[in-house]
C-alpha atoms as a PDB file:
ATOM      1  CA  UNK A   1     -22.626   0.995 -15.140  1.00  0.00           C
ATOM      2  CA  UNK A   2     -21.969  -2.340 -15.985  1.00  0.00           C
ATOM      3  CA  UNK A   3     -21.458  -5.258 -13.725  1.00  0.00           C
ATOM      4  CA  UNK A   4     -17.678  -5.905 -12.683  1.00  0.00           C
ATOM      5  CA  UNK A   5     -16.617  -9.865 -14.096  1.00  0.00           C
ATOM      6  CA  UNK A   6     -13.790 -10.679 -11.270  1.00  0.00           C
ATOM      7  CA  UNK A   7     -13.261 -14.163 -12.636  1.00  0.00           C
ATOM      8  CA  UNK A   8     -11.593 -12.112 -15.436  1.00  0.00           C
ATOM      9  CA  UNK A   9      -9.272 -10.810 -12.942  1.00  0.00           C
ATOM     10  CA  UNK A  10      -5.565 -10.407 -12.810  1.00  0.00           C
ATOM     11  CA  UNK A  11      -2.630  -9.745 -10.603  1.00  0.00           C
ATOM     12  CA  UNK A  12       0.071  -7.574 -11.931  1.00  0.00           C
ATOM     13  CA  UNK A  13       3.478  -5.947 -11.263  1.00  0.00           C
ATOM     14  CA  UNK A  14       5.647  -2.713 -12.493  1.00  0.00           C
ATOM     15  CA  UNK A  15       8.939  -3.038 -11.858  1.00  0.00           C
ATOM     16  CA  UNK A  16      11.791  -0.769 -12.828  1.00  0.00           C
ATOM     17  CA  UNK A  17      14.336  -2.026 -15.132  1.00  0.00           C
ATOM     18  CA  UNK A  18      17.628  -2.418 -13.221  1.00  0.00           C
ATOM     19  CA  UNK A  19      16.726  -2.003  -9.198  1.00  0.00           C
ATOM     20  CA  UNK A  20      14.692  -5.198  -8.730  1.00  0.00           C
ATOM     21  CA  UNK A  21      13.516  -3.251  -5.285  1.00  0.00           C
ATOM     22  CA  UNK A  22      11.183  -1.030  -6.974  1.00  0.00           C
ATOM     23  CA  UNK A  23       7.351  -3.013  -7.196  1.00  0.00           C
ATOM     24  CA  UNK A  24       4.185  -2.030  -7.185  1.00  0.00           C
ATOM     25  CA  UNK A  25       1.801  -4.814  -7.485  1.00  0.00           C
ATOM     26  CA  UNK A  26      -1.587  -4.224  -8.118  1.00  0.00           C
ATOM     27  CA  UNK A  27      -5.008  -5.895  -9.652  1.00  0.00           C
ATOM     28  CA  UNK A  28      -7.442  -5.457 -12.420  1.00  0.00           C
ATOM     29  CA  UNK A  29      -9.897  -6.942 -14.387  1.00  0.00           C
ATOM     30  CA  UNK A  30      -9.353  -4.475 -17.784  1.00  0.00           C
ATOM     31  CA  UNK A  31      -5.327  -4.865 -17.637  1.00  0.00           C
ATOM     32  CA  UNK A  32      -4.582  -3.025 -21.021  1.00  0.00           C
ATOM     33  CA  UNK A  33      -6.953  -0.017 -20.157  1.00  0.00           C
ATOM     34  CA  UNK A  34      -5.391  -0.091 -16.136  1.00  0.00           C
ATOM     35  CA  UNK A  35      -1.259   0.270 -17.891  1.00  0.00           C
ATOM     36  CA  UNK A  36      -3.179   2.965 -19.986  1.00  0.00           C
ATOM     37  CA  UNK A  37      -4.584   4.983 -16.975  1.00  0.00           C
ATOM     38  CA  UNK A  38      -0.715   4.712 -15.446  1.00  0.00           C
ATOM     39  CA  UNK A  39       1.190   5.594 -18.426  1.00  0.00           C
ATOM     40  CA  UNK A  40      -1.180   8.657 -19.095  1.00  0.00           C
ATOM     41  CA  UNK A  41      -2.715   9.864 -16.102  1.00  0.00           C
ATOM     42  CA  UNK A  42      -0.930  11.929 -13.702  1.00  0.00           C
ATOM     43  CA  UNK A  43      -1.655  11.320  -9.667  1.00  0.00           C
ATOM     44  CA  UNK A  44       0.813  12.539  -6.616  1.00  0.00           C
ATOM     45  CA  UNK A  45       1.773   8.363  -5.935  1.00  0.00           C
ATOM     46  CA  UNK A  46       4.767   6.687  -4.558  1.00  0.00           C
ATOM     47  CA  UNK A  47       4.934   5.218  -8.294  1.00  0.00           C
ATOM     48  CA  UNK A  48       4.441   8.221 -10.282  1.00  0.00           C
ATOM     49  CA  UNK A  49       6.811  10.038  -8.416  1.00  0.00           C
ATOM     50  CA  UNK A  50       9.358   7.441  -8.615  1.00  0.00           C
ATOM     51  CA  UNK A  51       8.650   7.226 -11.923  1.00  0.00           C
ATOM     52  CA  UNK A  52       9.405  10.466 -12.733  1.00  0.00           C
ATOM     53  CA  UNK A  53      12.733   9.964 -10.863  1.00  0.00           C
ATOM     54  CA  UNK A  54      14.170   7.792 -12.499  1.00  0.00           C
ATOM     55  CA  UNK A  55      13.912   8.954 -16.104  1.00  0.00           C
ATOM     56  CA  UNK A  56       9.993   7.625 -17.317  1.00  0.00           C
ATOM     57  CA  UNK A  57       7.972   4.700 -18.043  1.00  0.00           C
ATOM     58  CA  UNK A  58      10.592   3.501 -20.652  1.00  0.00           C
ATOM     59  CA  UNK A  59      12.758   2.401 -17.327  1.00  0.00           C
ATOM     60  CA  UNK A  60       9.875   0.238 -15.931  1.00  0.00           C
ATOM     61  CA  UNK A  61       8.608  -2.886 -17.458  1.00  0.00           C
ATOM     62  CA  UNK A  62       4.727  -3.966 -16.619  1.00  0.00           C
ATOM     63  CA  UNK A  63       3.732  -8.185 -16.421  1.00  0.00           C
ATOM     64  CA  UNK A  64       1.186 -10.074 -15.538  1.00  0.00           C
ATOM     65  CA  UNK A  65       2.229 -12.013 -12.256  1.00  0.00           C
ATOM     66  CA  UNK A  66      -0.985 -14.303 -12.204  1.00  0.00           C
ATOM     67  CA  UNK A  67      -4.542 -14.616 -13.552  1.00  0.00           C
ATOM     68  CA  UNK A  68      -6.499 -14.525 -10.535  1.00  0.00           C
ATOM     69  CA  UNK A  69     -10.027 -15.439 -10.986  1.00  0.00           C
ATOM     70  CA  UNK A  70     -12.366 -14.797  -8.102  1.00  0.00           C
ATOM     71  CA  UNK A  71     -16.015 -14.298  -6.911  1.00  0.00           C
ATOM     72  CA  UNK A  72     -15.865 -11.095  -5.304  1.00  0.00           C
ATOM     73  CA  UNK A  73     -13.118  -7.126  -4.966  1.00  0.00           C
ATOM     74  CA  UNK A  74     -13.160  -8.297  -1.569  1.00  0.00           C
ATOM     75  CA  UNK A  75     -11.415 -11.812  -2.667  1.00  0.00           C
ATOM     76  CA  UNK A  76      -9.316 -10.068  -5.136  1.00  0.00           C
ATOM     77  CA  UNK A  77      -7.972  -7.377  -2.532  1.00  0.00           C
ATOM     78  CA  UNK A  78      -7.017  -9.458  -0.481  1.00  0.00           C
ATOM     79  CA  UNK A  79      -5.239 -11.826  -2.507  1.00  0.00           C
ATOM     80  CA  UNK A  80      -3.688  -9.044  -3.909  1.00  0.00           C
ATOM     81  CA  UNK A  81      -2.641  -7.737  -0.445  1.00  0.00           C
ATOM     82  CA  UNK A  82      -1.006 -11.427  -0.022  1.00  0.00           C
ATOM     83  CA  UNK A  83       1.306 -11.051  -3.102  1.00  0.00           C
ATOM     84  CA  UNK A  84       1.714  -7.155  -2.499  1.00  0.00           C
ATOM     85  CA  UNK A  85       3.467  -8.325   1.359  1.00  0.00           C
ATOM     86  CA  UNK A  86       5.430 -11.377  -0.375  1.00  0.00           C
ATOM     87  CA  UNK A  87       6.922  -9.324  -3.020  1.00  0.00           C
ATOM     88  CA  UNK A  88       8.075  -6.697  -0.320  1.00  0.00           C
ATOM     89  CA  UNK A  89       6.161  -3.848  -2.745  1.00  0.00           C
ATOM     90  CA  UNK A  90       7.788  -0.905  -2.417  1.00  0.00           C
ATOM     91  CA  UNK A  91       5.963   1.579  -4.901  1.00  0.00           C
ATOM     92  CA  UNK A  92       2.630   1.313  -3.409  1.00  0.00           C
ATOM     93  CA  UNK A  93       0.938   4.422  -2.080  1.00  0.00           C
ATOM     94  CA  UNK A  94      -2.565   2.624  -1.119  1.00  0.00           C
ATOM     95  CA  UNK A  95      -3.289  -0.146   0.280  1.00  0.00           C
ATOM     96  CA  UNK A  96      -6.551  -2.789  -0.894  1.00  0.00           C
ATOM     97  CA  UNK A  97      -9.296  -1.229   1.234  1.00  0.00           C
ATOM     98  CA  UNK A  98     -12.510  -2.200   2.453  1.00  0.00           C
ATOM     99  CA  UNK A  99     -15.167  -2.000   5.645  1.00  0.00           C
ATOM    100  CA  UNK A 100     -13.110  -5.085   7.633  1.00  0.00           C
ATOM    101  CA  UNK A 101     -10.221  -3.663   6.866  1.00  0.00           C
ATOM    102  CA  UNK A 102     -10.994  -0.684   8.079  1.00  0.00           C
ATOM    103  CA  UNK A 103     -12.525  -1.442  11.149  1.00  0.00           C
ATOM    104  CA  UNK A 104      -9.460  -4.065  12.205  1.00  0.00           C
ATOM    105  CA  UNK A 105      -7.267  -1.610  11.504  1.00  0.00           C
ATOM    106  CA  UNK A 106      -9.039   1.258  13.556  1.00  0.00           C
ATOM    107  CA  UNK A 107      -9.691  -1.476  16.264  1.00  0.00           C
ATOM    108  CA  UNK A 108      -5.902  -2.187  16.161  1.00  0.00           C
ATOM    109  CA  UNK A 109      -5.055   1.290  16.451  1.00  0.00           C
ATOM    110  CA  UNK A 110      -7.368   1.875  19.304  1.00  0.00           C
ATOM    111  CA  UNK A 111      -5.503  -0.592  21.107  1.00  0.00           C
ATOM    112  CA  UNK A 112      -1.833   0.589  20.237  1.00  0.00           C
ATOM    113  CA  UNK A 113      -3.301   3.936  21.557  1.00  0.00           C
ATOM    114  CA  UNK A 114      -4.388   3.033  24.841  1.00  0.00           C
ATOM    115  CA  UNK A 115      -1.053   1.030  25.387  1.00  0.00           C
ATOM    116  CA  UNK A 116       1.213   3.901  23.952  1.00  0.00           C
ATOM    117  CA  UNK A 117      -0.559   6.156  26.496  1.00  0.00           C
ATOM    118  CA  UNK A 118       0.132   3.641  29.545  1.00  0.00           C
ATOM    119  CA  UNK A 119       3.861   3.425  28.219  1.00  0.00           C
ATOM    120  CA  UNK A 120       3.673   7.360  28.354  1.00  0.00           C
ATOM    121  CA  UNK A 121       2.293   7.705  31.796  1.00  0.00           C
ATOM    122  CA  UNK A 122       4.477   5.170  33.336  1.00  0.00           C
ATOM    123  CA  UNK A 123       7.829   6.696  31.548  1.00  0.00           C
ATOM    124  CA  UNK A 124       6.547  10.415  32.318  1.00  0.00           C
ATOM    125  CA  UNK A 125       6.094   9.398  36.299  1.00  0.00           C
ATOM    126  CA  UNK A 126      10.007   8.121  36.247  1.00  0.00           C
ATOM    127  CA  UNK A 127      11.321  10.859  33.966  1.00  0.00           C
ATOM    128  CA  UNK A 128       8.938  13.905  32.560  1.00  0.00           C
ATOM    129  CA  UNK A 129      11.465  15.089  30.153  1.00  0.00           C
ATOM    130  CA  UNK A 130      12.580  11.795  28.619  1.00  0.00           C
ATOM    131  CA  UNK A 131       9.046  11.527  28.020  1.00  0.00           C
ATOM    132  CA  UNK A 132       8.356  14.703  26.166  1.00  0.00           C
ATOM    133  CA  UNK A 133      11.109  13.829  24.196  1.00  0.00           C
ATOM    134  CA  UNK A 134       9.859  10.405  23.567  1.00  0.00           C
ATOM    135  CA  UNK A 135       6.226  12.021  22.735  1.00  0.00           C
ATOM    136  CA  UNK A 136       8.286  14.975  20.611  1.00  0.00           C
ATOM    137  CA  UNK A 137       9.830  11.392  18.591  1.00  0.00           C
ATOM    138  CA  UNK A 138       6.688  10.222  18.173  1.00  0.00           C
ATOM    139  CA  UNK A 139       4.991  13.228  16.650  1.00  0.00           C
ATOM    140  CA  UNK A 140       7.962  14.307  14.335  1.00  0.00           C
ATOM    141  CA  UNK A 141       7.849   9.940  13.293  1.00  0.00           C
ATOM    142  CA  UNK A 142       4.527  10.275  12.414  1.00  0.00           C
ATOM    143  CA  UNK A 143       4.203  14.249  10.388  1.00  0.00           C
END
């Protein structure tokens, strides 16, 4: 397997023709093969799906946002990430992942846990059925 060149790297968007509020913005260093693998290979995304909705690839128009040269994935993802939350991206299933991420995000949910519990045990000592309901919301929010 050959070595990954990132400096070759590039940001890009799909956007759909007419409703400026469908993006995806994503990154690659091979950008013909990566519209290839879209156009041709079938996955269960937020994009292919919408996609399919709204009458096929000939309704969405792919562009390079910005070359994007850069030492390491890591670097890349996260710039990515940047442009992917200042575009408001709406078509993306995934988001950049890797072992930081990860863990702040796990550490960040271990925290909302513990206070969503406290929130639960103080509403459930004034009113045990507005909290069921409220833990009933929270379940059916989250399915």
């Amino acid at each position: 397997m050959s070595k990954v060149d990132y400096s070759k790297a590039i940001i890009y968007t799909i956007r759909h023709n007419t409703d400026e509020s469908l993006i995806f913005v994503d990154s690659t260093t091979n950008y013909n093969q990566r519209i290839y693998q879209h156009r041709h290979k079938k996955v269960e995304t937020k994009l292919c799906k919408t996609v399919d909705e709204m009458g096929g690839w000939s309704n969405f128009r792919f562009a390079i946002l910005q070359e994007c040269p850069c030492k390491t994935r890591n670097e890349l993802l996260i710039k990515t990430e940047i442009i992917r939350q200042n575009l408001k991206a709406t078509l993306n299933s995934f988001l950049p992942i890797n072992d930081e991420v990860v863990e702040t995000k796990q550490s960040m949910l271990k925290k909302e846990q513990k206070r969503a519990t406290q929130l639960l045990k103080d509403l459930y000592a004034k009113d045990k059925e507005l909290a069921q309901n409220a833990v009933n919301d929270f379940f059916k929010d989250i399915s």
